[in-house]
PDB file of N, CA and C in Angstrom:
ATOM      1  N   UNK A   1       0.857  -1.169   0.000  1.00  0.00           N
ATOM      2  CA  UNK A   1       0.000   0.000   0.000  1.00  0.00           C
ATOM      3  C   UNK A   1       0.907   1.237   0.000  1.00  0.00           C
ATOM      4  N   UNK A   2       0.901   1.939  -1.040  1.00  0.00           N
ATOM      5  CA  UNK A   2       1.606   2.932  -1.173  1.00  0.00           C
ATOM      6  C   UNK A   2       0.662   4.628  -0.049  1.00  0.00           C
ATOM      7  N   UNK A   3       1.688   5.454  -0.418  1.00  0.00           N
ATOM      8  CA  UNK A   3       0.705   6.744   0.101  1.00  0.00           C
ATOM      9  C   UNK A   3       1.736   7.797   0.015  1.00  0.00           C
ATOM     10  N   UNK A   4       0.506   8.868  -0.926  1.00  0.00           N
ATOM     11  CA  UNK A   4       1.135  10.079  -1.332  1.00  0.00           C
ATOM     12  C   UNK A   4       1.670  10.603  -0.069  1.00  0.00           C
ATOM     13  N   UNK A   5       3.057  11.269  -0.375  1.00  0.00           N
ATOM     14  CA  UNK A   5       3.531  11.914   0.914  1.00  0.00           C
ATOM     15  C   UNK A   5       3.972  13.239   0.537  1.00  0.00           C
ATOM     16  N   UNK A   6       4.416  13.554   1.578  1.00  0.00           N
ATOM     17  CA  UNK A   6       4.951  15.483   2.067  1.00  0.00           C
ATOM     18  C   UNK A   6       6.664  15.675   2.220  1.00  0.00           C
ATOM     19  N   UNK A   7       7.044  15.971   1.322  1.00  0.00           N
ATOM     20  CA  UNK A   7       8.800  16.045   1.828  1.00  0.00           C
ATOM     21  C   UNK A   7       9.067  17.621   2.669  1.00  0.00           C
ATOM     22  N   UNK A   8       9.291  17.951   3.829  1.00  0.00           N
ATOM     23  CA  UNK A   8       9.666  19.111   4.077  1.00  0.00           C
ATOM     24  C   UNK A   8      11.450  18.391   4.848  1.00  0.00           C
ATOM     25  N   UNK A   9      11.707  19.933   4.626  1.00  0.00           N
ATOM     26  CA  UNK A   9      13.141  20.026   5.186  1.00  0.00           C
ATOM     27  C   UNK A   9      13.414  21.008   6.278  1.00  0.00           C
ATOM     28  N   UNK A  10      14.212  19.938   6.686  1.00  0.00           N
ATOM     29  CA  UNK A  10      14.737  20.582   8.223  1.00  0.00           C
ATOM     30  C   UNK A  10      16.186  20.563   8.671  1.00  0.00           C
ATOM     31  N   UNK A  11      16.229  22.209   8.574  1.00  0.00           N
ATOM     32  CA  UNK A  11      17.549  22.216   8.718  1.00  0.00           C
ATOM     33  C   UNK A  11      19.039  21.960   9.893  1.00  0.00           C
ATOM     34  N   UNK A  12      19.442  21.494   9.972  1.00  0.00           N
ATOM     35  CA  UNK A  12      20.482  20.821  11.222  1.00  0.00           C
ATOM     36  C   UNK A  12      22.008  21.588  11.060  1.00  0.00           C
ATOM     37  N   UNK A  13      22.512  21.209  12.039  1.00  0.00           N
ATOM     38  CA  UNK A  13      23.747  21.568  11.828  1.00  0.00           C
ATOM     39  C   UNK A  13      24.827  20.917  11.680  1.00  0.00           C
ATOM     40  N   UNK A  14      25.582  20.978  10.977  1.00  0.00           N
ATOM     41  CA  UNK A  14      26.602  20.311   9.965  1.00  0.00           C
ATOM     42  C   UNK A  14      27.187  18.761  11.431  1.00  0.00           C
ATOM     43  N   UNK A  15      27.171  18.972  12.305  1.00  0.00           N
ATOM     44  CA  UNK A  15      27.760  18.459  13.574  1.00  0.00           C
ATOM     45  C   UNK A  15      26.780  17.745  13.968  1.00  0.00           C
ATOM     46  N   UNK A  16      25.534  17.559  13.631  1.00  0.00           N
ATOM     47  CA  UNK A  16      24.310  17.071  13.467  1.00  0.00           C
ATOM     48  C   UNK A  16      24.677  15.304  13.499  1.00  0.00           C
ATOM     49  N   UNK A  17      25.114  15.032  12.754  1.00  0.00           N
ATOM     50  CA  UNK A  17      25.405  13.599  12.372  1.00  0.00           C
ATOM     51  C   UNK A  17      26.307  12.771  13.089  1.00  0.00           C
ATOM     52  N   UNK A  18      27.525  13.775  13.590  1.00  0.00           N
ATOM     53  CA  UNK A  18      28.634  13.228  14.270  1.00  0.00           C
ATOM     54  C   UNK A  18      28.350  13.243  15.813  1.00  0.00           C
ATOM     55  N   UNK A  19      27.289  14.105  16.045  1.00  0.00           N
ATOM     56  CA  UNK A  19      27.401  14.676  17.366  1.00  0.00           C
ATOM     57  C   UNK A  19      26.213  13.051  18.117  1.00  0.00           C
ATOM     58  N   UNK A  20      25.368  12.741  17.184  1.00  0.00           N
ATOM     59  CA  UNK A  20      24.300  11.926  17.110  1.00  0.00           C
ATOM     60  C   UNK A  20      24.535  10.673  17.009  1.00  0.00           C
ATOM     61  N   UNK A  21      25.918  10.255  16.517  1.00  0.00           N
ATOM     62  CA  UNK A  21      26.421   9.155  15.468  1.00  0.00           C
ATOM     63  C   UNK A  21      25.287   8.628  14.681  1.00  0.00           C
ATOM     64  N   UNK A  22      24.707   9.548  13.955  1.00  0.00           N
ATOM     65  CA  UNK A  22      23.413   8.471  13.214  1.00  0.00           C
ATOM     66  C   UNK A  22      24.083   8.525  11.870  1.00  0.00           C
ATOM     67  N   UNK A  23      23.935   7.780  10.462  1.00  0.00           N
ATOM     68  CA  UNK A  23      24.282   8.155   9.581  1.00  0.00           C
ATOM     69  C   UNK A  23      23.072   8.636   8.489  1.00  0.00           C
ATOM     70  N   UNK A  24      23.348   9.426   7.424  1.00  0.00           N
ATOM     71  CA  UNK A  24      22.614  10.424   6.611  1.00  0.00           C
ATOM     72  C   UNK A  24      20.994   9.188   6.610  1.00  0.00           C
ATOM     73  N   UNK A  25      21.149   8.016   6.226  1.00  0.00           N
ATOM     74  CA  UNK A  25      20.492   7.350   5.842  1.00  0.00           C
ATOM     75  C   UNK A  25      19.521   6.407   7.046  1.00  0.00           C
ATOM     76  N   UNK A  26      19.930   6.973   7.870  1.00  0.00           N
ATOM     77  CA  UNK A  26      18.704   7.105   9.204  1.00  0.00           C
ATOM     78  C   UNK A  26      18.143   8.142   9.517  1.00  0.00           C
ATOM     79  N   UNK A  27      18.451   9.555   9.033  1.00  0.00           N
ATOM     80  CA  UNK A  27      17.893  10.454   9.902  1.00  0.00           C
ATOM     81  C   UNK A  27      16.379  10.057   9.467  1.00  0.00           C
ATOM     82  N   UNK A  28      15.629   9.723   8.440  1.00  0.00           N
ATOM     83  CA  UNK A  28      14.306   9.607   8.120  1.00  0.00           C
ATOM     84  C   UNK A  28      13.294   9.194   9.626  1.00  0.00           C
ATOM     85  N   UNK A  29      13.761   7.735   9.558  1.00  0.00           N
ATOM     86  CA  UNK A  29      13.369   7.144  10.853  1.00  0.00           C
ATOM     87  C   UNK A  29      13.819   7.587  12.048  1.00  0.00           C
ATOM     88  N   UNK A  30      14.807   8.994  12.045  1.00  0.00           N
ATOM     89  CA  UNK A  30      15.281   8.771  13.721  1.00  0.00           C
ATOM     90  C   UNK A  30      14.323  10.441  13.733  1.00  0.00           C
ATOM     91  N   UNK A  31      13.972  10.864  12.903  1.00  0.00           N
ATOM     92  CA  UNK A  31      12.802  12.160  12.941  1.00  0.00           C
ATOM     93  C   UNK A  31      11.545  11.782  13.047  1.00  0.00           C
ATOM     94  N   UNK A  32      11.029  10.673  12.161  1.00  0.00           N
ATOM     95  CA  UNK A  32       9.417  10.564  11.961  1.00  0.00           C
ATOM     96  C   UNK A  32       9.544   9.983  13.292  1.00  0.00           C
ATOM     97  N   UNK A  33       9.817   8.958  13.764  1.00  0.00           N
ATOM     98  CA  UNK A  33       9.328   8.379  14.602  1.00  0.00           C
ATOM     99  C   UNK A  33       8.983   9.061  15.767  1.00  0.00           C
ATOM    100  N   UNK A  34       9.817   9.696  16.487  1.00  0.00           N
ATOM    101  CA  UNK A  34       9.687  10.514  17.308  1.00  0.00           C
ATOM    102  C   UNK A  34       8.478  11.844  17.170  1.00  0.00           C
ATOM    103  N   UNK A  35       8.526  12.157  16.130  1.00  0.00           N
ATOM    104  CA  UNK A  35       7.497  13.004  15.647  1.00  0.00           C
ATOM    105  C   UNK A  35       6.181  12.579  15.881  1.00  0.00           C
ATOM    106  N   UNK A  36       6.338  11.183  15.374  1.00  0.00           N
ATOM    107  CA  UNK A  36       5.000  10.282  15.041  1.00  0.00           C
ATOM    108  C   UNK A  36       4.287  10.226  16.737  1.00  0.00           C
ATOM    109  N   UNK A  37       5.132   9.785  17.624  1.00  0.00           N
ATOM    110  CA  UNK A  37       5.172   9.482  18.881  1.00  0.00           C
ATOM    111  C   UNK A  37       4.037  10.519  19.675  1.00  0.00           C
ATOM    112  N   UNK A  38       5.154  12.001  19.240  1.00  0.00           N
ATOM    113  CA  UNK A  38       4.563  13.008  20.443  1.00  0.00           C
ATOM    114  C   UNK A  38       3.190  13.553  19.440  1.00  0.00           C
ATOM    115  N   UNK A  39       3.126  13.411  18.307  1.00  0.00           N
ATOM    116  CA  UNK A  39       1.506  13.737  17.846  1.00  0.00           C
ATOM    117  C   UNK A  39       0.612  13.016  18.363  1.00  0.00           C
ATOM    118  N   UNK A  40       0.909  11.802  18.672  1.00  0.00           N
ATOM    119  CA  UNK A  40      -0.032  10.786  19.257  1.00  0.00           C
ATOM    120  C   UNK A  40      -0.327  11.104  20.106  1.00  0.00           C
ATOM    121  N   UNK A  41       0.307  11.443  21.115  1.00  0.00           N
ATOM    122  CA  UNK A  41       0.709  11.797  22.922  1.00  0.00           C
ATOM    123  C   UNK A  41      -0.419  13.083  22.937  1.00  0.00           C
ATOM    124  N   UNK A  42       0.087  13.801  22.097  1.00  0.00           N
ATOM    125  CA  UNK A  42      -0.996  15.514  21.680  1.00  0.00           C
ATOM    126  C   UNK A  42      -2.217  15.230  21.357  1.00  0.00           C
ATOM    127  N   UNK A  43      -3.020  14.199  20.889  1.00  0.00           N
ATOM    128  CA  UNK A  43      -3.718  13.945  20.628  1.00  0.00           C
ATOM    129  C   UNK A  43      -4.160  14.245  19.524  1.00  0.00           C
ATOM    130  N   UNK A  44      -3.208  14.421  18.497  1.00  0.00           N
ATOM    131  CA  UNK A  44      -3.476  15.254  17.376  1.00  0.00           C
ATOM    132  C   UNK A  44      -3.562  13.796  16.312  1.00  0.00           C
ATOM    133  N   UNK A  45      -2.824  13.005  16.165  1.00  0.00           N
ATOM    134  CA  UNK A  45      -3.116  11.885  15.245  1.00  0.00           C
ATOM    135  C   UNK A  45      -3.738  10.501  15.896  1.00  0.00           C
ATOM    136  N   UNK A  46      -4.080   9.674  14.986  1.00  0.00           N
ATOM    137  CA  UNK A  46      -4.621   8.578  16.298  1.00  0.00           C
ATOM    138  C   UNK A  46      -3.599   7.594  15.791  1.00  0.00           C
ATOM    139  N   UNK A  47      -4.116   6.125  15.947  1.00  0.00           N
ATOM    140  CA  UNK A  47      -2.785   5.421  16.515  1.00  0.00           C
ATOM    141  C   UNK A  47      -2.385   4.573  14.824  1.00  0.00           C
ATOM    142  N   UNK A  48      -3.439   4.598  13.523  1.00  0.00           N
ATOM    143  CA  UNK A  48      -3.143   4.519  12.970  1.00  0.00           C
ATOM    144  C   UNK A  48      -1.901   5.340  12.457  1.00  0.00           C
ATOM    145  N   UNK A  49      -2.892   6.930  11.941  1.00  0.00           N
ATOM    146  CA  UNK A  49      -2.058   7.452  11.148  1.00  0.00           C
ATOM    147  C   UNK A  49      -0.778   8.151  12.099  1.00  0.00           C
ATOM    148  N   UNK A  50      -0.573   7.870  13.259  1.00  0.00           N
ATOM    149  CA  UNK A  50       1.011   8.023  13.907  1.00  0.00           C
ATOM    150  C   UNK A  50       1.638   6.920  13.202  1.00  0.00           C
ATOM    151  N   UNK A  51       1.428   5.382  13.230  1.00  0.00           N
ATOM    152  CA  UNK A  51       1.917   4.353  12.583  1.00  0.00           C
ATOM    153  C   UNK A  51       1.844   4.535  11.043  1.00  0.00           C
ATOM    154  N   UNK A  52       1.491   5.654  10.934  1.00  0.00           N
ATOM    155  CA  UNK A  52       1.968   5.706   9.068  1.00  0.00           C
ATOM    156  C   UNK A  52       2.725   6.611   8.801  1.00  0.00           C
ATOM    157  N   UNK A  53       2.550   7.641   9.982  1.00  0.00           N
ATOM    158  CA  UNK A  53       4.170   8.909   9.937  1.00  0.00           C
ATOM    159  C   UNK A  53       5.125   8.394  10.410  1.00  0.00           C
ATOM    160  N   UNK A  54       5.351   7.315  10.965  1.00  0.00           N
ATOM    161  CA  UNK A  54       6.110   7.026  11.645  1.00  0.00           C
ATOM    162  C   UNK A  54       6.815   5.679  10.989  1.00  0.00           C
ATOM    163  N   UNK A  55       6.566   5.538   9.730  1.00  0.00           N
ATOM    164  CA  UNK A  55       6.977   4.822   8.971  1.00  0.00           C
ATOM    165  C   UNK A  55       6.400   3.369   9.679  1.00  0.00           C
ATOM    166  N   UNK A  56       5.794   2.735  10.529  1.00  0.00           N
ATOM    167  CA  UNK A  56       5.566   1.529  11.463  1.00  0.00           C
ATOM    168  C   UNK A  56       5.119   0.456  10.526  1.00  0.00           C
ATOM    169  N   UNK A  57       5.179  -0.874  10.463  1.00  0.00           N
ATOM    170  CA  UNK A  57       4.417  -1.601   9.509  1.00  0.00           C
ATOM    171  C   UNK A  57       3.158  -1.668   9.546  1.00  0.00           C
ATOM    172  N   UNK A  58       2.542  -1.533  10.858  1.00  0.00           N
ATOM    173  CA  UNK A  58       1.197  -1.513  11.397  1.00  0.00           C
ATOM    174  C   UNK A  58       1.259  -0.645  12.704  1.00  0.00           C
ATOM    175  N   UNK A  59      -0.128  -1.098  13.656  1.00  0.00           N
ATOM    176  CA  UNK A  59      -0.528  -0.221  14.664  1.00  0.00           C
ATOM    177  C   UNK A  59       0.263  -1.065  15.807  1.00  0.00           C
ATOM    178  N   UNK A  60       0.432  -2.452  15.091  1.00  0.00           N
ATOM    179  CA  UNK A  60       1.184  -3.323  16.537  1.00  0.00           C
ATOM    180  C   UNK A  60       2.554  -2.313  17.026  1.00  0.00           C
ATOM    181  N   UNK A  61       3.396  -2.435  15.597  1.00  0.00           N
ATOM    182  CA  UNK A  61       4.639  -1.967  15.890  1.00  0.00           C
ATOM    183  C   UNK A  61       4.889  -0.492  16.095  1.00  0.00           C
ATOM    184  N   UNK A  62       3.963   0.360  15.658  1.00  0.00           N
ATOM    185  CA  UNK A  62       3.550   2.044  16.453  1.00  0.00           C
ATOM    186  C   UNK A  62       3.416   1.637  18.535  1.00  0.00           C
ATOM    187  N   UNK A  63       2.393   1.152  18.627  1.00  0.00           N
ATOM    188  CA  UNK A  63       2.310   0.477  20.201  1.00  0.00           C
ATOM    189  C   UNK A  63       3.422   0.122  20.556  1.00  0.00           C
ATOM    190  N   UNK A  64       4.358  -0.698  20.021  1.00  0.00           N
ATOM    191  CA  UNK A  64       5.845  -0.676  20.379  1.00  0.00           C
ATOM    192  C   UNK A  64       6.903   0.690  20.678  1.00  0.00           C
ATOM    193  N   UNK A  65       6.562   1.270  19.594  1.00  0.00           N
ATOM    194  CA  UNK A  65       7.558   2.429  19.571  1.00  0.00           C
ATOM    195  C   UNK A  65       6.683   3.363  20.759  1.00  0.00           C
ATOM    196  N   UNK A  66       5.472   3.564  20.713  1.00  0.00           N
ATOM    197  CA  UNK A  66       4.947   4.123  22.173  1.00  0.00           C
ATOM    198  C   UNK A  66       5.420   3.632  23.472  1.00  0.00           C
ATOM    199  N   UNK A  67       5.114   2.637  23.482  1.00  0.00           N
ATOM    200  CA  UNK A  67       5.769   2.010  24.601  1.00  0.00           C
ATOM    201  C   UNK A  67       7.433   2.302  25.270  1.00  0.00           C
ATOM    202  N   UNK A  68       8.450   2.361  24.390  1.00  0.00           N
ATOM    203  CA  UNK A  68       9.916   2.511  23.931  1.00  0.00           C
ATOM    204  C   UNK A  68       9.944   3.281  24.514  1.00  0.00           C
ATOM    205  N   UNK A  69       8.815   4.939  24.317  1.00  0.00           N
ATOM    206  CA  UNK A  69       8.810   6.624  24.495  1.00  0.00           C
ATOM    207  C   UNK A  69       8.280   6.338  26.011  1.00  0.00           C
ATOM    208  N   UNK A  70       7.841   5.727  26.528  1.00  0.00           N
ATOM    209  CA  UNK A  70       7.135   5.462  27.596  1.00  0.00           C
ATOM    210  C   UNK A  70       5.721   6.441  27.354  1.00  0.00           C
ATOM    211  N   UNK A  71       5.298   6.606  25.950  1.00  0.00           N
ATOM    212  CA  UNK A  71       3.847   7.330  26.248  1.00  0.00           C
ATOM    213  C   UNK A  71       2.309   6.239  26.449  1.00  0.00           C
ATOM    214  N   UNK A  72       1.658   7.058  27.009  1.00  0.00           N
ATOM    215  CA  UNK A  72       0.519   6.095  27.620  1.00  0.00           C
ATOM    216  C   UNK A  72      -0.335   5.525  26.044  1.00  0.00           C
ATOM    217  N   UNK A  73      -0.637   4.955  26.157  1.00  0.00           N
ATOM    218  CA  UNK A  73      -1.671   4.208  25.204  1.00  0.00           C
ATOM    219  C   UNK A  73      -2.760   4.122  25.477  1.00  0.00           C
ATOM    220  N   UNK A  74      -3.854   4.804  24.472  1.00  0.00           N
ATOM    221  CA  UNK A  74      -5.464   4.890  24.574  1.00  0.00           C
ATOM    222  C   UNK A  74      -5.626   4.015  23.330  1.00  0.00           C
ATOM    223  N   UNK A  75      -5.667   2.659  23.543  1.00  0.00           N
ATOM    224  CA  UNK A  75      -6.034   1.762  22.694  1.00  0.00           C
ATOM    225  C   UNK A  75      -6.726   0.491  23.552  1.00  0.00           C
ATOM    226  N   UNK A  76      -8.371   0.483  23.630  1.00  0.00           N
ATOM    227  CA  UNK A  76      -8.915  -0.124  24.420  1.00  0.00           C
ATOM    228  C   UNK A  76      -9.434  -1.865  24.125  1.00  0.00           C
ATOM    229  N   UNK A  77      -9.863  -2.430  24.707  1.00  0.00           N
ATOM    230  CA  UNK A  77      -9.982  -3.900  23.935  1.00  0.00           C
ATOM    231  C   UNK A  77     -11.245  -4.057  22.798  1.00  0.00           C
ATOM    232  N   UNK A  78     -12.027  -3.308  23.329  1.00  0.00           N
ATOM    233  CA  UNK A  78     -12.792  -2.574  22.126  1.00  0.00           C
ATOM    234  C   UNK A  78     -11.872  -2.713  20.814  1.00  0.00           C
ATOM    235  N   UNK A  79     -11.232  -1.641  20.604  1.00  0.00           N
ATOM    236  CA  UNK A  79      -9.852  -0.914  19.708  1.00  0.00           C
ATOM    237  C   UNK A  79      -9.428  -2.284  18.541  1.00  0.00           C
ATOM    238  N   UNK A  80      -9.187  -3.489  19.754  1.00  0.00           N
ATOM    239  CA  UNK A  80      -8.312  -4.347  19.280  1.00  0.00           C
ATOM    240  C   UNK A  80      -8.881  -5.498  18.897  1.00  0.00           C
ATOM    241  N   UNK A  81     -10.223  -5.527  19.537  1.00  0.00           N
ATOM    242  CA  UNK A  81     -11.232  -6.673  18.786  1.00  0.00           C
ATOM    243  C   UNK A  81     -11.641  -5.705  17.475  1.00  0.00           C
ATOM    244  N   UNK A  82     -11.754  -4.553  17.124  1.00  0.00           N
ATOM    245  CA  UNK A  82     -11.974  -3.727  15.733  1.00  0.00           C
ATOM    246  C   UNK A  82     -11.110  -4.223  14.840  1.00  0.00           C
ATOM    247  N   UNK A  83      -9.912  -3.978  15.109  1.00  0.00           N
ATOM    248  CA  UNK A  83      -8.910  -4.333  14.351  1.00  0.00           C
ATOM    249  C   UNK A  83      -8.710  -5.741  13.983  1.00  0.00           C
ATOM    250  N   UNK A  84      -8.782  -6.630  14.936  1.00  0.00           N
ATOM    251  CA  UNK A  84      -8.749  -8.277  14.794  1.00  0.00           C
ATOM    252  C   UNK A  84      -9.998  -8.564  13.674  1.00  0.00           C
ATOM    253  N   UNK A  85     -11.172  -7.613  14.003  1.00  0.00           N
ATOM    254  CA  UNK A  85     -12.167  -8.295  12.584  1.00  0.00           C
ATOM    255  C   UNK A  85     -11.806  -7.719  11.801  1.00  0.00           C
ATOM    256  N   UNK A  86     -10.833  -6.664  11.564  1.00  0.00           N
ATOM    257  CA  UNK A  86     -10.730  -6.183   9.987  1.00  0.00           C
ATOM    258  C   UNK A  86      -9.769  -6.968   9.563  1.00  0.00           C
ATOM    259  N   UNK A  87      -8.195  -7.247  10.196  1.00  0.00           N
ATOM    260  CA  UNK A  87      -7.685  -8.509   9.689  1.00  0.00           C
ATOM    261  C   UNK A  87      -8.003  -9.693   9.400  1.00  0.00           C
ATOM    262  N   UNK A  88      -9.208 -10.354   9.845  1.00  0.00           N
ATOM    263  CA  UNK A  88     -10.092 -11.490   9.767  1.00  0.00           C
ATOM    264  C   UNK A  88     -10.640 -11.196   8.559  1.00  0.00           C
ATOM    265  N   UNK A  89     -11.228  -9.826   8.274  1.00  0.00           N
ATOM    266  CA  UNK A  89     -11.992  -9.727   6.850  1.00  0.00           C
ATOM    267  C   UNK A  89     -11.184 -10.040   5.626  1.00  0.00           C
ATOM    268  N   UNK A  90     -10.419  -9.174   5.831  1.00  0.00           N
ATOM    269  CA  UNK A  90      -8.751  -8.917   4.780  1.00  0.00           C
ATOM    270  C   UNK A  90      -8.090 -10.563   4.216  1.00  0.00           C
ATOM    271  N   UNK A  91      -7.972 -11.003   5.694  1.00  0.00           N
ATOM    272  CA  UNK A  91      -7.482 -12.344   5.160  1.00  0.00           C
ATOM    273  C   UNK A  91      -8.735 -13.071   4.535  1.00  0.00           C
ATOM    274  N   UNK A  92      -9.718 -13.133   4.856  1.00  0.00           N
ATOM    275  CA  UNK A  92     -10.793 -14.121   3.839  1.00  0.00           C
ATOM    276  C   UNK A  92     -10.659 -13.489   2.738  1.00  0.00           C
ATOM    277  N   UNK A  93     -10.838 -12.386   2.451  1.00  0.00           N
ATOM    278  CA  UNK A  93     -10.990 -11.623   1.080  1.00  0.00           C
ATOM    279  C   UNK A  93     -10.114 -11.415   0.137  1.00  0.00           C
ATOM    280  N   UNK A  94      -8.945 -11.682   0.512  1.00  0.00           N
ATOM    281  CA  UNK A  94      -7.380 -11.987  -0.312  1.00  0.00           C
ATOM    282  C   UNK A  94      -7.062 -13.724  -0.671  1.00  0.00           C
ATOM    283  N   UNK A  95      -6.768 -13.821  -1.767  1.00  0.00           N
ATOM    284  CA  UNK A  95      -6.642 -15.195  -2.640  1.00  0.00           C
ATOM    285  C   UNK A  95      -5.348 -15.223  -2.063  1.00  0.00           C
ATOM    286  N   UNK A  96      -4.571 -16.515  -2.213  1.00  0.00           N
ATOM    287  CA  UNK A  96      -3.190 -16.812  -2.269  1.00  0.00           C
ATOM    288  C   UNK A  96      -2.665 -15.557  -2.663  1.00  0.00           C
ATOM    289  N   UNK A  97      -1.308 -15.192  -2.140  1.00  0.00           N
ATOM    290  CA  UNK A  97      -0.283 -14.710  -2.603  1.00  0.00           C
ATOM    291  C   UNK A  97      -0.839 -12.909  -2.260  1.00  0.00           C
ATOM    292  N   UNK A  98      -1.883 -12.736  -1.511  1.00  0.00           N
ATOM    293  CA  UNK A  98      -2.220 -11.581  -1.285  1.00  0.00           C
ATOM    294  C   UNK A  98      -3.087 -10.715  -2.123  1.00  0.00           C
ATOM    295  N   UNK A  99      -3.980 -11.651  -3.398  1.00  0.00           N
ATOM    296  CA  UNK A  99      -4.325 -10.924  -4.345  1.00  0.00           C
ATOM    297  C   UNK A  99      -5.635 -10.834  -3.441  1.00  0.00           C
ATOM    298  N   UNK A 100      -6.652  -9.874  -4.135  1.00  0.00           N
ATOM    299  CA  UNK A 100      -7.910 -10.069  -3.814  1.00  0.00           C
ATOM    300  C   UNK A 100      -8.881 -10.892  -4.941  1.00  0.00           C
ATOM    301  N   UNK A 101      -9.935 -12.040  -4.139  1.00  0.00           N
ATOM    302  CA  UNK A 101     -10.725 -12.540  -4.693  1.00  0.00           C
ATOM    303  C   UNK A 101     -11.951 -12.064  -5.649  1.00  0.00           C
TER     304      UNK A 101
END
């Protein structure tokens, strides 16, 4: 599943990289995520679309990276029986190999 995105730039300082040890080709993930995190926390995104700024494969592994931040989680069992029938749907409705029927 692809999804149109937003490139903005943010500018750092040259010492940025060394000071961090991250290299050029992490900063993506070592910005969104964190980003992704405290919008959640703000209440400004919900727990999907934090797990889609945040590059996450799903909402499991967003809940992980919350967890990591130590921020609280408003994801109720409600929440997670929702989600369990939409994966239940998804998988009946996809043929082998992930196509749809």
């Amino acid at each position: 599943m692809s999804m149109e995105t937003l490139e903005a730039t943010v500018k750092l300082p040259c010492s940025f990289l060394t000071a961090t040890k991250l290299k050029e080709d992490e900063l993506d993930e070592f910005i969104r995520r964190p980003l992704a995190a405290e919008l959640y926390k703000e209440g400004k995104l919900s727990l999907g679309k934090a797990a889609e700024v945040a590059g996450a494969r799903n909402k499991w592994e967003m809940l992980m990276i919350l967890n990591e931040k130590g921020i609280p989680i408003d994801y109720t069992a409600k929440d997670a029986e929702k989600d369990l029938k939409t994966l239940r749907f998804k998988a009946i409705h996809r043929g082998p190999h992930g196509s749809r029927l």
